[in-house]
C-alpha atoms as a PDB file:
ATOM      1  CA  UNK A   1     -30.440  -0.796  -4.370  1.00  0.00           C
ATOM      2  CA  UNK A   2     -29.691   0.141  -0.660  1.00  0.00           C
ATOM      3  CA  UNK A   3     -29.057  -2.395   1.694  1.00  0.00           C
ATOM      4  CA  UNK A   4     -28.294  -1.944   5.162  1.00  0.00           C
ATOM      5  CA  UNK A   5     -26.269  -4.284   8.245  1.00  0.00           C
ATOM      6  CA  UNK A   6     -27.298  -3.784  11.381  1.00  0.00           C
ATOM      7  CA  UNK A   7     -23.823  -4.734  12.845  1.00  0.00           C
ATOM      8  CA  UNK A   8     -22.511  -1.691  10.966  1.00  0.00           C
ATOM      9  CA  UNK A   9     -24.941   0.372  12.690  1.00  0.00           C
ATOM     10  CA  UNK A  10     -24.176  -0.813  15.856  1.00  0.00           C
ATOM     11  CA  UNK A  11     -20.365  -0.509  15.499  1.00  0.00           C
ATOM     12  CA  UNK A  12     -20.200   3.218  13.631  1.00  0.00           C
ATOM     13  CA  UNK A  13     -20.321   5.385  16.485  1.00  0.00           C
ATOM     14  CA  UNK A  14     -17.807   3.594  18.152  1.00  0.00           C
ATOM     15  CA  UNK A  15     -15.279   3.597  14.698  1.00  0.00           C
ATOM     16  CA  UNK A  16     -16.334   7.479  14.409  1.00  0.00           C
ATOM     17  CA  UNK A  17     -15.710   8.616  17.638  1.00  0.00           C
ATOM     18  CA  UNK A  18     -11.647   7.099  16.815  1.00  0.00           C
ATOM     19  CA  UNK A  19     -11.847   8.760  13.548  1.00  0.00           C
ATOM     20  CA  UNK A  20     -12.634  12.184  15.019  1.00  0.00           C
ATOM     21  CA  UNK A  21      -9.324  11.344  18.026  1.00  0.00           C
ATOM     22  CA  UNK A  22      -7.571  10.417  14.874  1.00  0.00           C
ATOM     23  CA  UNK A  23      -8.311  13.420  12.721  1.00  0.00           C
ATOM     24  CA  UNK A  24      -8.181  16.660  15.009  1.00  0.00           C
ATOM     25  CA  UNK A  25      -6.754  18.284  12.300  1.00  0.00           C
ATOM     26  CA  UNK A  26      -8.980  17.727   9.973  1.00  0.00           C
ATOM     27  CA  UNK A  27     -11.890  18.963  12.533  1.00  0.00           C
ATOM     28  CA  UNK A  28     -10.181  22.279  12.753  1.00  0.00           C
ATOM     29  CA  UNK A  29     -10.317  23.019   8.797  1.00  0.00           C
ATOM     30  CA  UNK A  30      -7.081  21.655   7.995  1.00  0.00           C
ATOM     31  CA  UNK A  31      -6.415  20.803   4.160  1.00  0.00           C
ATOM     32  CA  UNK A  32      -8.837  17.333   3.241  1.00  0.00           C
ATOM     33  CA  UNK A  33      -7.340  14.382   3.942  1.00  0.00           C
ATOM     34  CA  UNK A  34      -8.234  11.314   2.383  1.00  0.00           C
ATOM     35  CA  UNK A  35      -9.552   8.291   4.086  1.00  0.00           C
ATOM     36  CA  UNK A  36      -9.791   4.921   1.895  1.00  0.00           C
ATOM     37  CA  UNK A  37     -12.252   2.143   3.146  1.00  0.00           C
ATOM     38  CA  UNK A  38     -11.142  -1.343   2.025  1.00  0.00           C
ATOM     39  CA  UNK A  39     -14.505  -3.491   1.690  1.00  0.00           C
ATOM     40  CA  UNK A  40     -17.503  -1.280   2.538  1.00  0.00           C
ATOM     41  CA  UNK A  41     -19.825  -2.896   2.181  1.00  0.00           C
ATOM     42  CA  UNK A  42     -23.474  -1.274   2.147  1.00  0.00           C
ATOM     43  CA  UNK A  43     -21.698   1.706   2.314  1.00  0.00           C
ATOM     44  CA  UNK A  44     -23.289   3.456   5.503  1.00  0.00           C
ATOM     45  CA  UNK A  45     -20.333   3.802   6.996  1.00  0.00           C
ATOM     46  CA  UNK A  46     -18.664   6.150   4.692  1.00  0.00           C
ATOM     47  CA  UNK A  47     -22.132   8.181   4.187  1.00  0.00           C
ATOM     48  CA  UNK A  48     -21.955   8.422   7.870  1.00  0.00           C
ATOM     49  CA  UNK A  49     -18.367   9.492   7.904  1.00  0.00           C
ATOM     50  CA  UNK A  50     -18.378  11.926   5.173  1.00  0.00           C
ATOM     51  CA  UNK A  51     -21.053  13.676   6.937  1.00  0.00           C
ATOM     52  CA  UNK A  52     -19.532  13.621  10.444  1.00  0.00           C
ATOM     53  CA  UNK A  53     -16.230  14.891   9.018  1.00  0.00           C
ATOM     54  CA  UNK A  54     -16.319  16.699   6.486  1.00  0.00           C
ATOM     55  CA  UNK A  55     -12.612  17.973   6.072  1.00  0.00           C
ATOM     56  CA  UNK A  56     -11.898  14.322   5.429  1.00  0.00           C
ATOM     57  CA  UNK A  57     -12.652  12.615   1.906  1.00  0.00           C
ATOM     58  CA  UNK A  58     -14.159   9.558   1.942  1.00  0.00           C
ATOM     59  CA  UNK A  59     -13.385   6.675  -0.607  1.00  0.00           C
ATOM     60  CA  UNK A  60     -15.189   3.391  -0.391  1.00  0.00           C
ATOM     61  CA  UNK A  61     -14.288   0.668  -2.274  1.00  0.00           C
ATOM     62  CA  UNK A  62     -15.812  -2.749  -2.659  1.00  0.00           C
ATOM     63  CA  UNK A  63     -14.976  -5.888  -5.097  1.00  0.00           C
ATOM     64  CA  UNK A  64     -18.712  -6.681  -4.809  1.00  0.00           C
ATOM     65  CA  UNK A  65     -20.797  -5.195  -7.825  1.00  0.00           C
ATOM     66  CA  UNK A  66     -24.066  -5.156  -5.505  1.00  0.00           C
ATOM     67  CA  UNK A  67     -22.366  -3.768  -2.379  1.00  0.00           C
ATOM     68  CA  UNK A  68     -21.019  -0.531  -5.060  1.00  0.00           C
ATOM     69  CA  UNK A  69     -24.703  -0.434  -6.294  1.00  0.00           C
ATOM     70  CA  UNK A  70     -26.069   0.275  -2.553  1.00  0.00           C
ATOM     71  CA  UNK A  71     -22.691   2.636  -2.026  1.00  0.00           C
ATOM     72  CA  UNK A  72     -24.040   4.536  -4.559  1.00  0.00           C
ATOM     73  CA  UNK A  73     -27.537   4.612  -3.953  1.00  0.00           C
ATOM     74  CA  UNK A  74     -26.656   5.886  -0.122  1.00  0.00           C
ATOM     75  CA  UNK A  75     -24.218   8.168  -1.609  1.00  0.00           C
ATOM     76  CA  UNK A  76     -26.961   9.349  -4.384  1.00  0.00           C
ATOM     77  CA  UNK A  77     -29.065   9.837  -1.279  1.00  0.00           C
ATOM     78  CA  UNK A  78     -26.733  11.888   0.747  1.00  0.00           C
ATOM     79  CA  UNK A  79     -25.029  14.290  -1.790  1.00  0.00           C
ATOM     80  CA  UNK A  80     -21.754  14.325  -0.116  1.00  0.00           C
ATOM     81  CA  UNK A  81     -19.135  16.696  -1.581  1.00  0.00           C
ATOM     82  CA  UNK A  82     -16.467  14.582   0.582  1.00  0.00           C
ATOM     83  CA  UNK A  83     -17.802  11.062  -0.391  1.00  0.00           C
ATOM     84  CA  UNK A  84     -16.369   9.986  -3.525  1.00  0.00           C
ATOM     85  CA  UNK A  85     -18.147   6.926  -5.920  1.00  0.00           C
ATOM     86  CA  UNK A  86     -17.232   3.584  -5.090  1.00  0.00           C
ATOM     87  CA  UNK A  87     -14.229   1.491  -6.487  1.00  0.00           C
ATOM     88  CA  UNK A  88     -14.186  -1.860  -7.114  1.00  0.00           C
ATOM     89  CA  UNK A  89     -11.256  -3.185  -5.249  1.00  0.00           C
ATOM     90  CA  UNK A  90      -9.970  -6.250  -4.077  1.00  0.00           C
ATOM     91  CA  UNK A  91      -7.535  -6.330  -1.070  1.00  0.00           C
ATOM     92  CA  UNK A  92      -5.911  -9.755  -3.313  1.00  0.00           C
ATOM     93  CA  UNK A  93      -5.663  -7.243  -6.125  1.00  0.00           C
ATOM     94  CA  UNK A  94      -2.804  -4.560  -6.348  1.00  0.00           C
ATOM     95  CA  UNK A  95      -5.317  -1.995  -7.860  1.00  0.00           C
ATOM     96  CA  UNK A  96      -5.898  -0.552  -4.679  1.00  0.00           C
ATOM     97  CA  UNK A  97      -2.087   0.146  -3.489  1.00  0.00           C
ATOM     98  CA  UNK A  98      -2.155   2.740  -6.227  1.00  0.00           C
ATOM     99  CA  UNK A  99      -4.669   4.806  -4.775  1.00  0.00           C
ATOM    100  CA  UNK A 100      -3.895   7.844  -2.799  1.00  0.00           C
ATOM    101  CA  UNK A 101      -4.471   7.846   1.034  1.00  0.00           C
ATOM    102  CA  UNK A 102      -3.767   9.199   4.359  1.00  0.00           C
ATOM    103  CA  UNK A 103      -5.617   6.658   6.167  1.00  0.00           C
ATOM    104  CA  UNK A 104      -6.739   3.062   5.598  1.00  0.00           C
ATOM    105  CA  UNK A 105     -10.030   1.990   6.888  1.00  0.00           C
ATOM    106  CA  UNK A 106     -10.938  -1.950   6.742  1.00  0.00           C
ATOM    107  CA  UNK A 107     -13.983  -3.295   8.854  1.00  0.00           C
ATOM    108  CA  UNK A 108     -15.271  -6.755   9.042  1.00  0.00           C
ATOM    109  CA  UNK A 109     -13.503  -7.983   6.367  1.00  0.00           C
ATOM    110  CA  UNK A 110     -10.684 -10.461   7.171  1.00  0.00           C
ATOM    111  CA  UNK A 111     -12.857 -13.089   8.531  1.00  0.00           C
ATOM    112  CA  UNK A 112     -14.832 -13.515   5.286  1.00  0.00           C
ATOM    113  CA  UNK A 113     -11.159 -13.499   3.075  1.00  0.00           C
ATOM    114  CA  UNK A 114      -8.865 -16.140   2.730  1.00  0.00           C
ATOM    115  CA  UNK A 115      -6.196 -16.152   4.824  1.00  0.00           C
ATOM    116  CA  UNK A 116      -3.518 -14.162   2.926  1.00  0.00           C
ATOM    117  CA  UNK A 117      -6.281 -11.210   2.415  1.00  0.00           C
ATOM    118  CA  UNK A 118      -4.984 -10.055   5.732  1.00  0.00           C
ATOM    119  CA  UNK A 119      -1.306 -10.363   4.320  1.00  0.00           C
ATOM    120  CA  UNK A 120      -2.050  -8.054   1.435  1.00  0.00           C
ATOM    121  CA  UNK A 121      -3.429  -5.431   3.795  1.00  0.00           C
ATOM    122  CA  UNK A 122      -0.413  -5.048   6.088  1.00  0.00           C
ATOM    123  CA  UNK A 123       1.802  -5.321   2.849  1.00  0.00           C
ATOM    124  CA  UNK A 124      -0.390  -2.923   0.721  1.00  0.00           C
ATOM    125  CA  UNK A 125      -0.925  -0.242   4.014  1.00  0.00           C
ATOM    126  CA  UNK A 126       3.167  -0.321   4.507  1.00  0.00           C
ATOM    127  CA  UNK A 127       3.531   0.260   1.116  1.00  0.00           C
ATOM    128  CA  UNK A 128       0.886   3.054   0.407  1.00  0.00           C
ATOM    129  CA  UNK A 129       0.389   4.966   3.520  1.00  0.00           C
ATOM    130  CA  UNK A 130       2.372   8.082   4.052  1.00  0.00           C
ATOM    131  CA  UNK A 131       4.710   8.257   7.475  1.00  0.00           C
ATOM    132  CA  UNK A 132       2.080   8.253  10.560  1.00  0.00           C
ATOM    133  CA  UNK A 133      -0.984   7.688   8.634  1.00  0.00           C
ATOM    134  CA  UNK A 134      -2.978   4.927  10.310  1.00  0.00           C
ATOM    135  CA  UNK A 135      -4.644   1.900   9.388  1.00  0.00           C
ATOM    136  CA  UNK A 136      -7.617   1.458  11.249  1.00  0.00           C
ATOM    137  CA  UNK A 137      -8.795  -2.506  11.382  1.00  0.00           C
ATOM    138  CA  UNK A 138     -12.022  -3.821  13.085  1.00  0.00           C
ATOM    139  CA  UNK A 139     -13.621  -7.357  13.196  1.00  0.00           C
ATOM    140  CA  UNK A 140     -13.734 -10.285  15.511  1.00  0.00           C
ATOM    141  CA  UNK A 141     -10.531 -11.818  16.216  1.00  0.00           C
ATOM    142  CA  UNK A 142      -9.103 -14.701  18.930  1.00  0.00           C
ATOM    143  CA  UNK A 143      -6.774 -13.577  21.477  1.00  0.00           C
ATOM    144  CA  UNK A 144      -4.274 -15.827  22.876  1.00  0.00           C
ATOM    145  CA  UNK A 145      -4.339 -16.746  26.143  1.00  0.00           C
ATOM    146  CA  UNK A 146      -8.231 -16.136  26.510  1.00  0.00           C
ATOM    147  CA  UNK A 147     -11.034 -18.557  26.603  1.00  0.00           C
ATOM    148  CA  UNK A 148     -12.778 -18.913  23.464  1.00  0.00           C
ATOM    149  CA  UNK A 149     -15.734 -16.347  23.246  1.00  0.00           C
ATOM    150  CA  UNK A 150     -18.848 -18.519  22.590  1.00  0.00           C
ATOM    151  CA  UNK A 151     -20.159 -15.983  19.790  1.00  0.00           C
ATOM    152  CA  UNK A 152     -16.669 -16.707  17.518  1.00  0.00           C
ATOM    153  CA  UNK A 153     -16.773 -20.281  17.964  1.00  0.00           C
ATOM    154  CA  UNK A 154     -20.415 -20.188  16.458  1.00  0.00           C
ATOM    155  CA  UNK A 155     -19.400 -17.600  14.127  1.00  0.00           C
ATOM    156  CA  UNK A 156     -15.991 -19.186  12.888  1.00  0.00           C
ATOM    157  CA  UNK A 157     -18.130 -22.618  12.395  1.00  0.00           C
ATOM    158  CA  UNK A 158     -20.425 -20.778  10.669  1.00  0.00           C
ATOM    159  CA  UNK A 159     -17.384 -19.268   8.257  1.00  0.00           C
ATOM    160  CA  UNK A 160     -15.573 -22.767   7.648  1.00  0.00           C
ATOM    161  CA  UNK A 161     -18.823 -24.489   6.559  1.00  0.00           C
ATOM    162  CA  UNK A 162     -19.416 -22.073   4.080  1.00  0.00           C
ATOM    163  CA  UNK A 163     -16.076 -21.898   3.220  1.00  0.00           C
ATOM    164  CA  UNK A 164     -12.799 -23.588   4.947  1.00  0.00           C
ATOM    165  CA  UNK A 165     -10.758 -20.667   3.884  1.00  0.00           C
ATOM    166  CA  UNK A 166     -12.954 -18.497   5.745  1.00  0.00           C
ATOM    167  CA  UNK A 167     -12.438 -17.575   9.618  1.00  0.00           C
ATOM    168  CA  UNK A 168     -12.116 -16.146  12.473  1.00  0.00           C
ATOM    169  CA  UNK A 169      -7.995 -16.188  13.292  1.00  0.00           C
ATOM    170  CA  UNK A 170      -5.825 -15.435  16.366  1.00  0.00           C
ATOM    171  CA  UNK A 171      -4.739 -11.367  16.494  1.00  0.00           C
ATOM    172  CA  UNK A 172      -1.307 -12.545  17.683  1.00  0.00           C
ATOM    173  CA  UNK A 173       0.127 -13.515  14.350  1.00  0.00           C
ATOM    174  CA  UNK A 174      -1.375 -10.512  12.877  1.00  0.00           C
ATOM    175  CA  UNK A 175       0.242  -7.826  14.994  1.00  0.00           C
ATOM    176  CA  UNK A 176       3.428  -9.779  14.185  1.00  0.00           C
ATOM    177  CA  UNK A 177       3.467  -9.347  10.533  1.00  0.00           C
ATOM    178  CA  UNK A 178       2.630  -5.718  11.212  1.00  0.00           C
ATOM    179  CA  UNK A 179       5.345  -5.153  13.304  1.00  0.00           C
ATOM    180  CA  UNK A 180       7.895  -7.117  10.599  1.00  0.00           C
ATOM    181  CA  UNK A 181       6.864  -4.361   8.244  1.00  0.00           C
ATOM    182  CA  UNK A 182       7.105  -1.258  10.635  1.00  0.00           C
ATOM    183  CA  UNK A 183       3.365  -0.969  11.706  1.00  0.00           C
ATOM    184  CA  UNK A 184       3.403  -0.261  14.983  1.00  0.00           C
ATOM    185  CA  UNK A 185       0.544  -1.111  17.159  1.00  0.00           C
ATOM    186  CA  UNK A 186      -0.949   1.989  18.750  1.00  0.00           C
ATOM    187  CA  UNK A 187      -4.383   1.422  20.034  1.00  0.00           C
ATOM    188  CA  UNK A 188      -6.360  -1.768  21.134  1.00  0.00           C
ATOM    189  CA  UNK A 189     -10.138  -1.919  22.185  1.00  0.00           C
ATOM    190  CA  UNK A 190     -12.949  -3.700  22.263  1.00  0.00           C
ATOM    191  CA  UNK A 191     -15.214  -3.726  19.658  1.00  0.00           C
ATOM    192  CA  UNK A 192     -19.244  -3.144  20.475  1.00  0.00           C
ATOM    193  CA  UNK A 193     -19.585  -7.530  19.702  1.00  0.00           C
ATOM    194  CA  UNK A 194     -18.435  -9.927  21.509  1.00  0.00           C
ATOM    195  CA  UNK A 195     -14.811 -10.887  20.217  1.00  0.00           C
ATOM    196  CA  UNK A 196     -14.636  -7.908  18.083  1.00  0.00           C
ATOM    197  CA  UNK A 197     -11.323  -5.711  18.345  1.00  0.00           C
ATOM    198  CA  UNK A 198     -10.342  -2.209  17.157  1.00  0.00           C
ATOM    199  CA  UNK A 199      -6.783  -1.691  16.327  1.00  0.00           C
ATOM    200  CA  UNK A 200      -5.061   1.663  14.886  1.00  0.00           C
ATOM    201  CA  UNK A 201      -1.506   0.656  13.577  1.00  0.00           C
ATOM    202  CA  UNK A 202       0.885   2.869  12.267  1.00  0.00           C
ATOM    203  CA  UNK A 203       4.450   3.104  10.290  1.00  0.00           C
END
């Protein structure tokens, strides 16, 4: 069954639009290059990828059997040639760091993992991605030195209750363990939420 998230409508134009700056290549007809999303959810982001760029093969993954059930149902829907059937995998699992890729994708996901979730990505992207291939990571995140944003202190509440593993965490930290394993920080915006962040690292 399809679901949708209205956040993820909200936020794809912005995400696309740094695809498209990431990908000029690709635009021009260049050989297909392979984008793997880590955790996509209802999967309308990679429909709406694969059909903005379509030099650039889409893989969305998901460790939730009813997110790859609406994946494929949007996918069924859009009969991509560039958007490839969901995988089930896990960012804790190594599963993923055998897949092929020229870009990592991973959106609103390290706030709803435990904390080392966001170890395995840095660990897993320096490890799989190919010299200059980004990693492209959204979600809300604290930043040091700023007051706290009213939205993530409700929102990181919110988490803990359900879970105390769960949370919204300082960006800080994160950038450092990135930079320990060669990912360089090379872009930094604001997200379209309140507290949200876009960053593109690279090796």
């Amino acid at each position: 069954m399809r679901r949708t998230a209205p956040l993820a409508l909200r936020n794809r134009d912005l995400l696309l639009r740094v695809l498209r700056e990431l990908f000029p290549a690709a635009l021009a007809g260049a050989p297909r290059l392979r984008l793997l999303e880590l955790g996509s959810g209802t999967g309308e982001h990679a429909v709406a990828f694969a059909r903005a760029l379509p030099a650039v093969e889409v893989q969305p993954s998901d460790p939730d059997p009813a997110a790859r059930a609406s994946i494929a149902a949007w996918s069924r829907e859009a009969r991509l040639p560039n958007l490839l059937p969901p995988l089930d995998l896990d960012l804790l699992g190594p599963a993923w760091r055998r897949q092929p890729a020229d870009a990592l994708l991973c959106v609103n996901v390290l706030h709803v993992a435990p904390p080392e979730a966001g170890e395995a990505l840095l660990q897993g992207a320096a490890a799989l991605l190919p010299p200059r291939a980004p990693l492209l990571l959204y979600g809300p995140f604290h930043e040091g030195g700023a007051p706290p944003r009213p939205r993530l202190v409700r929102f990181d509440g919110e988490l803990r209750a359900h879970d105390p593993r769960l949370g919204i965490r300082p960006v800080e930290p994160l950038l450092a363990a990135a930079r320990a394993l060669g990912l360089g920080l090379e872009r930094r915006e604001p997200g379209v939420e309140e507290g949200d962040l876009l960053l593109v690292l690279r090796r």
